[in-house]
C-alpha atoms as a PDB file:
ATOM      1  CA  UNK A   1       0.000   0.000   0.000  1.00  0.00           C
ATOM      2  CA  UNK A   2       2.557   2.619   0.931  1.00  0.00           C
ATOM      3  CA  UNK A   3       4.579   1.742  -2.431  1.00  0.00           C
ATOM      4  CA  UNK A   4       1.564   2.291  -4.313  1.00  0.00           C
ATOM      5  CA  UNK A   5       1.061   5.807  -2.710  1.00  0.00           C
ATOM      6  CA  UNK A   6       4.916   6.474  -3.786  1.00  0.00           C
ATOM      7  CA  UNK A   7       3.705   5.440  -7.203  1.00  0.00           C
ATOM      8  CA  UNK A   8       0.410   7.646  -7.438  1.00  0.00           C
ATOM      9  CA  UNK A   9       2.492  10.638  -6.205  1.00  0.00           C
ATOM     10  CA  UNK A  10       5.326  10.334  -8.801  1.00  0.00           C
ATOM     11  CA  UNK A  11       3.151   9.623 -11.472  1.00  0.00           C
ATOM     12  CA  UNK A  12       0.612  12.888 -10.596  1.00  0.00           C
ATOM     13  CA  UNK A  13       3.582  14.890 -10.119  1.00  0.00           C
ATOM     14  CA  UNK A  14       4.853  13.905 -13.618  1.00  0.00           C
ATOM     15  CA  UNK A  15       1.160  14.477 -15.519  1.00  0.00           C
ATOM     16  CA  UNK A  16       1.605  17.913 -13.238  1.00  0.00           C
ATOM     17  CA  UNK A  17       5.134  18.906 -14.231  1.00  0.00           C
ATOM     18  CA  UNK A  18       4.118  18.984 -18.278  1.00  0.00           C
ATOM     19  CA  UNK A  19       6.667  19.138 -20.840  1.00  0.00           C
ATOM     20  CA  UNK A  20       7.201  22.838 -20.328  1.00  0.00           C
ATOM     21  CA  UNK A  21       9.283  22.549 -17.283  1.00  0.00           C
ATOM     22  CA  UNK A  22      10.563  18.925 -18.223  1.00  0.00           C
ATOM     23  CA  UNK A  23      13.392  21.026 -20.162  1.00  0.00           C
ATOM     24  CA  UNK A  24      14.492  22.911 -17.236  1.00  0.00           C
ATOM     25  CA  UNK A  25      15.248  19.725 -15.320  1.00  0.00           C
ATOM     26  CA  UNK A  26      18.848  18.352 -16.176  1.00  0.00           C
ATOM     27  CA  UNK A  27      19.925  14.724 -15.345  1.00  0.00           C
ATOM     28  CA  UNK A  28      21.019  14.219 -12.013  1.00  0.00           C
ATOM     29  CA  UNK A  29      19.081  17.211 -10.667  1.00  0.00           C
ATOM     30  CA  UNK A  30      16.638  16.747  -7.438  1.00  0.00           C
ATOM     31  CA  UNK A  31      13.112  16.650  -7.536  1.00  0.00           C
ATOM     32  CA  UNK A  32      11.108  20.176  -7.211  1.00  0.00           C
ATOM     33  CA  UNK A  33       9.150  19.611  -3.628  1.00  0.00           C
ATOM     34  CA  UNK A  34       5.856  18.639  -3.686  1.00  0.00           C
ATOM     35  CA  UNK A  35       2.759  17.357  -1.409  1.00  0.00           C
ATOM     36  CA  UNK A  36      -0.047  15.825  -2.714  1.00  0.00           C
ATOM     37  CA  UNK A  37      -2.609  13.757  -0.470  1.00  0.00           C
ATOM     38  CA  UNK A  38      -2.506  10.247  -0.266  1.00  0.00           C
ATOM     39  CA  UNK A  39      -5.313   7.446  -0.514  1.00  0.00           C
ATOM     40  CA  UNK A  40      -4.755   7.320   3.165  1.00  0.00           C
ATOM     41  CA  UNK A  41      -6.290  10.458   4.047  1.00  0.00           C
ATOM     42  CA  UNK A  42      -2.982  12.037   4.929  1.00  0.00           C
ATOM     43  CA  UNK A  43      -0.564  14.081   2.774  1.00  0.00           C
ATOM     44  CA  UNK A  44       3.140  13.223   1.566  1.00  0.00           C
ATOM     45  CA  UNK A  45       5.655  15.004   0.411  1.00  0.00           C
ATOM     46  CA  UNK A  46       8.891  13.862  -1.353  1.00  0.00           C
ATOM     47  CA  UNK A  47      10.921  15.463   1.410  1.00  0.00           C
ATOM     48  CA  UNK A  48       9.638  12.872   3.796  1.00  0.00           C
ATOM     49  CA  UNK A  49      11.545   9.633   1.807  1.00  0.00           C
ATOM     50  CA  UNK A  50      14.316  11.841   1.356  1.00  0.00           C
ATOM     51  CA  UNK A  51      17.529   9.344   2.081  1.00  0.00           C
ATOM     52  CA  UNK A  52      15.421   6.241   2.401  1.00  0.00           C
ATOM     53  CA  UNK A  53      15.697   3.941  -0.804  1.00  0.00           C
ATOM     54  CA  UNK A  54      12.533   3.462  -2.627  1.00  0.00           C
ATOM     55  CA  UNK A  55      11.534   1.411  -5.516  1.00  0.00           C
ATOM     56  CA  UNK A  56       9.161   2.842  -8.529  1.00  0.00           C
ATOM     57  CA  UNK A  57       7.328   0.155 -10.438  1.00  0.00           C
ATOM     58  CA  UNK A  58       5.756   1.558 -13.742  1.00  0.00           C
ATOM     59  CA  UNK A  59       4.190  -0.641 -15.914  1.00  0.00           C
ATOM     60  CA  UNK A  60       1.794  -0.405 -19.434  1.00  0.00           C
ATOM     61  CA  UNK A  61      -1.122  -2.775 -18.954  1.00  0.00           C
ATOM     62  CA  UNK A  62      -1.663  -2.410 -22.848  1.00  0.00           C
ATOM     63  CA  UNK A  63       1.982  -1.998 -24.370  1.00  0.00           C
ATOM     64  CA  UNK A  64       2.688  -3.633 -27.219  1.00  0.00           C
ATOM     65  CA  UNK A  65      -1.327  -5.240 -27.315  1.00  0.00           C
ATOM     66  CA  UNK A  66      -3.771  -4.919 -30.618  1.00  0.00           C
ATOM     67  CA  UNK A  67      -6.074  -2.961 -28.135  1.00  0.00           C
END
């Protein structure tokens, strides 16, 4: 459960970001801070995992399918 509400939260803040300020992030630069509210009633922000290792699993339930 609490991976999944890592997920949602990188994935919103992604759909969030757009493609306009993509550019201005470089490789190897840190994440802008953000808060968004969890599924859990409560609200987390990236500063709160900051130094704790954390896994992101992304997948595409229709990649590479005719539909």
């Amino acid at each position: 459960m609490f991976k999944f509400i890592i997920l949602t939260m990188v994935l919103s803040l992604a759909m969030a970001w757009g493609a306009t300020n993509a550019a201005e992030l470089k490789l190897g630069d840190d994440a802008p801070a953000f808060s968004l509210p969890g599924s859990d009633g409560k609200t987390h922000s990236l500063k709160d995992f900051r130094g704790k290792q954390m896994i992101v699993l992304a997948w595409f339930p229709k990649a590479f399918t005719g539909g």
